[in-house]
C-alpha atoms as a PDB file:
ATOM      1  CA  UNK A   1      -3.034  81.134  16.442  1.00  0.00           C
ATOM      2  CA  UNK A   2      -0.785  80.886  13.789  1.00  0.00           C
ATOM      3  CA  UNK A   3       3.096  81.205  12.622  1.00  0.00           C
ATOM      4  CA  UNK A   4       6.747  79.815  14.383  1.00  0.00           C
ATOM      5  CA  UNK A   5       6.819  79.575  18.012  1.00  0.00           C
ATOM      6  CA  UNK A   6       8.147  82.018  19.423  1.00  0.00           C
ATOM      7  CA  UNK A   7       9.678  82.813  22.852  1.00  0.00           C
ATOM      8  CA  UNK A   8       9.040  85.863  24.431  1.00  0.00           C
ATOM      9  CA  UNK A   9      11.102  88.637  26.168  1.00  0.00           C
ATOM     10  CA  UNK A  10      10.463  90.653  29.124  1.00  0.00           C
ATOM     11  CA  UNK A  11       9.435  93.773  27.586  1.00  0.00           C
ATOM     12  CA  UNK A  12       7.122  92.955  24.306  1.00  0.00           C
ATOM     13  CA  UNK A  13       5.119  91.217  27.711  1.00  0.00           C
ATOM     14  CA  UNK A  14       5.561  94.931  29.389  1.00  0.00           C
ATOM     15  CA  UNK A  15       4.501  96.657  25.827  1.00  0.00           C
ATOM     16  CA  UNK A  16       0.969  94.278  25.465  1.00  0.00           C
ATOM     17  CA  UNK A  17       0.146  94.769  29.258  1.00  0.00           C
ATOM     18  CA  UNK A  18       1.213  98.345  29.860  1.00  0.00           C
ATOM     19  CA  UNK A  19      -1.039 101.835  28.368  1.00  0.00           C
ATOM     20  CA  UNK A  20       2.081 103.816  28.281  1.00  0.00           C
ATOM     21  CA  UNK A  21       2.913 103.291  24.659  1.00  0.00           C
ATOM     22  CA  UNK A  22      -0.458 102.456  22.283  1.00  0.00           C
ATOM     23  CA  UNK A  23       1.435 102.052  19.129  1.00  0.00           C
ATOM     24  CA  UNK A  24       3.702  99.859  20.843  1.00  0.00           C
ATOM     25  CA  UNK A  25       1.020  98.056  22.730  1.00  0.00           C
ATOM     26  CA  UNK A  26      -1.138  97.180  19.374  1.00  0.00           C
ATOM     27  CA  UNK A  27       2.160  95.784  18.247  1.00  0.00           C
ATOM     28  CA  UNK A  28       2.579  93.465  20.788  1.00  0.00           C
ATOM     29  CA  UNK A  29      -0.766  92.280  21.431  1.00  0.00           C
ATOM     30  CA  UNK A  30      -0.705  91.460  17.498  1.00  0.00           C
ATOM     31  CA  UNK A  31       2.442  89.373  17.789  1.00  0.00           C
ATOM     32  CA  UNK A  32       1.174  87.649  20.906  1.00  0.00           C
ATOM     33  CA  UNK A  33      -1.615  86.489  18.822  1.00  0.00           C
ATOM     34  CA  UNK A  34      -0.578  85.198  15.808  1.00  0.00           C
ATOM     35  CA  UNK A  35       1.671  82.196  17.152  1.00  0.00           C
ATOM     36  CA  UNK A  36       2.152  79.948  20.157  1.00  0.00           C
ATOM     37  CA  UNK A  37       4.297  81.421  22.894  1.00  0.00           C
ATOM     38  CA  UNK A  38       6.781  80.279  25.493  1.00  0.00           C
ATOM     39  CA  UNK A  39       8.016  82.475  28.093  1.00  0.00           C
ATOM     40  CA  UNK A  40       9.994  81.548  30.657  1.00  0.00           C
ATOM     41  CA  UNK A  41       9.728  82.213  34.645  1.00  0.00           C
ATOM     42  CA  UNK A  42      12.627  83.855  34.505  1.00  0.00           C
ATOM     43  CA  UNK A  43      10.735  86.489  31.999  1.00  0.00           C
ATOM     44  CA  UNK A  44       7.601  86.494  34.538  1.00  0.00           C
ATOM     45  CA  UNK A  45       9.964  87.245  37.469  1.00  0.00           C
ATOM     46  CA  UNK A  46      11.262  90.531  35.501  1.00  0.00           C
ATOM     47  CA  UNK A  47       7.916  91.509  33.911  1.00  0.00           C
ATOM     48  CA  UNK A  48       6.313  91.589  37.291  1.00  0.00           C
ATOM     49  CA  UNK A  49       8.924  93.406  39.151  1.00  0.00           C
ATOM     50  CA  UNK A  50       8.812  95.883  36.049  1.00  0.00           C
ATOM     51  CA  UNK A  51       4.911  96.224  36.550  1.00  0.00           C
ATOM     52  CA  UNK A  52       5.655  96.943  40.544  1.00  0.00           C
ATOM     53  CA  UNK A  53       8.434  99.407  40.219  1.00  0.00           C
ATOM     54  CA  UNK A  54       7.692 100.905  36.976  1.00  0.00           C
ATOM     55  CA  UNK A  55       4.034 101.400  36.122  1.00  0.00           C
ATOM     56  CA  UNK A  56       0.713 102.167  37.484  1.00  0.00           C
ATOM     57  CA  UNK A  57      -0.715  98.868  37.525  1.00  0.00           C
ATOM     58  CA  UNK A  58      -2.116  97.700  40.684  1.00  0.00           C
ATOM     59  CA  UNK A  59      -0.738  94.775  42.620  1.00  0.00           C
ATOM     60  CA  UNK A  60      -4.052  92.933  42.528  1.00  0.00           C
ATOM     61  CA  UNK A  61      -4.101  93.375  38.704  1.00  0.00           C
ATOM     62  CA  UNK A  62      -0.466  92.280  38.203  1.00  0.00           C
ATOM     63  CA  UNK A  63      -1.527  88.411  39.824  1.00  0.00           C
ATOM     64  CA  UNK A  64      -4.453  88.683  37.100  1.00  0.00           C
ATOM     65  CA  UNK A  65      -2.696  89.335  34.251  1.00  0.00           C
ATOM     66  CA  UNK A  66       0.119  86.896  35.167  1.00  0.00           C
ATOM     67  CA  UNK A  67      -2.282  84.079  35.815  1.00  0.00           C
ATOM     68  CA  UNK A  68      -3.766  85.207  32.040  1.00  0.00           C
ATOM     69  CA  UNK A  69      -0.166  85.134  30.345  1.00  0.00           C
ATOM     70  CA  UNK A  70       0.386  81.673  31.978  1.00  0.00           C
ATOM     71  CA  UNK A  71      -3.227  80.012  30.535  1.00  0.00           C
ATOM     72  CA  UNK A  72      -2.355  81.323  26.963  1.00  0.00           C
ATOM     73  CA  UNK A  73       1.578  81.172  27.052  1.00  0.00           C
ATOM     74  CA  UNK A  74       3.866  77.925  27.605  1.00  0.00           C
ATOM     75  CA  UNK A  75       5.878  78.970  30.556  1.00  0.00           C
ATOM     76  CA  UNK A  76       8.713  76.793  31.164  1.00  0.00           C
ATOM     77  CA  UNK A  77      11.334  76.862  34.367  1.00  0.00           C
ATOM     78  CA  UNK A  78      15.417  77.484  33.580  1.00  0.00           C
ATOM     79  CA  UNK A  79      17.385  74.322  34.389  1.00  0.00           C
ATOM     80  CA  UNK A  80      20.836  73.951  35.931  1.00  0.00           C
ATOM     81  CA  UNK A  81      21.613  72.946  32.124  1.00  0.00           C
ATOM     82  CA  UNK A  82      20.426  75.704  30.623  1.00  0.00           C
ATOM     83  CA  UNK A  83      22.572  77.929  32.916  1.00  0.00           C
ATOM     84  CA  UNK A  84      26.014  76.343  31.118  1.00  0.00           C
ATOM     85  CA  UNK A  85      23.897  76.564  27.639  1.00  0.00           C
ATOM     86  CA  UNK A  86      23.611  80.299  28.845  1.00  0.00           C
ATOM     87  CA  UNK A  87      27.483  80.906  29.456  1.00  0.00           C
ATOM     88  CA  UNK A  88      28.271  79.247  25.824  1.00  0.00           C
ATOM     89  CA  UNK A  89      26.008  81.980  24.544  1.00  0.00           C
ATOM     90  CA  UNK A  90      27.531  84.643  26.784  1.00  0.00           C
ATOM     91  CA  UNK A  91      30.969  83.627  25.382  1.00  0.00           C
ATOM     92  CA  UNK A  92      30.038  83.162  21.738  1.00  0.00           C
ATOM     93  CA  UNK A  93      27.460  86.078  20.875  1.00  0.00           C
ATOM     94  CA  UNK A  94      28.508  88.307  23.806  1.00  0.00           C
ATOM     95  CA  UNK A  95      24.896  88.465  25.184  1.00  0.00           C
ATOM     96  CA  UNK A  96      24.835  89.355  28.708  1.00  0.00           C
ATOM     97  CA  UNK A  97      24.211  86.889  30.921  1.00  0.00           C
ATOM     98  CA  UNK A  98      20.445  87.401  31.829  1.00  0.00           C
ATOM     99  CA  UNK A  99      19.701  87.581  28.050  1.00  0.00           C
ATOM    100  CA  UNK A 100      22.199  84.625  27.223  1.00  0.00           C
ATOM    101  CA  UNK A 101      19.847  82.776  29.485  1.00  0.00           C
ATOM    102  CA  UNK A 102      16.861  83.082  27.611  1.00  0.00           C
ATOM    103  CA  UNK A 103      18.062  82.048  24.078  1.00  0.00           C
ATOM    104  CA  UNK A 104      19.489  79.075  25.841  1.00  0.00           C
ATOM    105  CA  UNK A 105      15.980  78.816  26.916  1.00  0.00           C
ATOM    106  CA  UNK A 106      14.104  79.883  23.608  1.00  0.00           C
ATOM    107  CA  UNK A 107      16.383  76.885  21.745  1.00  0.00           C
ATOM    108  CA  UNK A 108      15.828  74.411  24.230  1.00  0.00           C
ATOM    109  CA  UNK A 109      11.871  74.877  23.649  1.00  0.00           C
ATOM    110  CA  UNK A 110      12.319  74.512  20.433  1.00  0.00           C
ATOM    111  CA  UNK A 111      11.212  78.073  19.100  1.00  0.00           C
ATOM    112  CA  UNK A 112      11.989  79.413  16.182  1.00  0.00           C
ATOM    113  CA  UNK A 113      11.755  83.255  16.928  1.00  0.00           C
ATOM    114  CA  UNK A 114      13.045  85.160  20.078  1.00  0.00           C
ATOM    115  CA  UNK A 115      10.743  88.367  19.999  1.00  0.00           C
ATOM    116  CA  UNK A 116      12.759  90.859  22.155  1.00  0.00           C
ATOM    117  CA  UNK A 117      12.972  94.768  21.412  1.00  0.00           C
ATOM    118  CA  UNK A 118      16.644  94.743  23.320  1.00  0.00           C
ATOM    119  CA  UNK A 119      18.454  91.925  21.094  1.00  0.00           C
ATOM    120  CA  UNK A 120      20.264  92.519  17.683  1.00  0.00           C
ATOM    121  CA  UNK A 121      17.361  92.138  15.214  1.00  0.00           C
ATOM    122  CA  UNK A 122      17.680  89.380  12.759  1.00  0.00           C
ATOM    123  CA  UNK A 123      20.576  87.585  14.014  1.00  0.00           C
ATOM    124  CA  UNK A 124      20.396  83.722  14.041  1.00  0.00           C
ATOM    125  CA  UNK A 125      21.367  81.945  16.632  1.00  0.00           C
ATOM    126  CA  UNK A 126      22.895  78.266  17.219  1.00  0.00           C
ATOM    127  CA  UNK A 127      21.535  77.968  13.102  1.00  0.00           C
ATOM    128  CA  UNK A 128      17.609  77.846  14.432  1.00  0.00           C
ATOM    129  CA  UNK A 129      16.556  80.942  16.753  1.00  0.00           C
ATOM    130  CA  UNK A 130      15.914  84.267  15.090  1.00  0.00           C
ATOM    131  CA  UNK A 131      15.767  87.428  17.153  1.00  0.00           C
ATOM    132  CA  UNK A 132      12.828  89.725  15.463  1.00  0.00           C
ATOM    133  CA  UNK A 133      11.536  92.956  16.900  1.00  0.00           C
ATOM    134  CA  UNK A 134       7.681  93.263  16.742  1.00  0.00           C
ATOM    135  CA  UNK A 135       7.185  96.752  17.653  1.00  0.00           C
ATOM    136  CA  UNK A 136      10.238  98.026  14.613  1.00  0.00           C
ATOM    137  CA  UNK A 137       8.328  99.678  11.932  1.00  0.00           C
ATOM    138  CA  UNK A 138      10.089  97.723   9.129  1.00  0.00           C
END
């Protein structure tokens, strides 16, 4: 692996494990490869509720491909702290909450790049954390 760290949103994780979008898949896996990656349990939490309610993978599968995200990924837990990080955010970007809560995250880590499809592309945050989109075709 190579390139920033990055931090890693919900649904690029939903994009690499999911068949519904190919294009979009090959984009993700790609991204997930080249550099180290944190996610946070608060990401797990929402990608596996996504993967019950919203796709066709089995329940048995999900607990295999969450164990395989955690051996390759960082995954860090939210502190109290991070929730008052979080409302700064809110109040300063206008992120909502939930999302506010993972920059907060993604900066304390110390990454570099945010990879969400759902953020505003190429904004910088706090001066460190830059939100990129790796399934955009620019």
């Amino acid at each position: 692996m190579h390139g920033a760290k990055a931090f890693i949103d919900t649904n690029i994780l939903v994009y690499a494990f999911t068949a519904d979008e190919p294009v979009k898949r090959e984009k993700a896996l790609a991204f997930l490869d080249e550099r180290p990656c944190v996610i946070s349990t608060q990401v797990l939490k929402e990608f596996t509720y996504v993967l019950l309610k919203k796709s066709q993978v089995k329940p048995k599968a999900i607990g295999k491909i969450v164990h395989e995200i955690s051996e390759v990924a960082t995954v860090v837990n939210e502190e109290a702290a991070l929730i008052l990080a979080a409302v700064e955010i809110y109040k300063r970007y206008g992120y909502v909450f939930y999302d506010s809560l993972i920059i907060a995250t993604a900066l304390h880590n110390g990454c570099t790049m945010l990879a969400s499809e759902d953020m505003q592309e190429g904004q910088i945050v706090a001066g460190t954390l830059e939100i990129v989109n790796p399934l955009s075709d620019r």
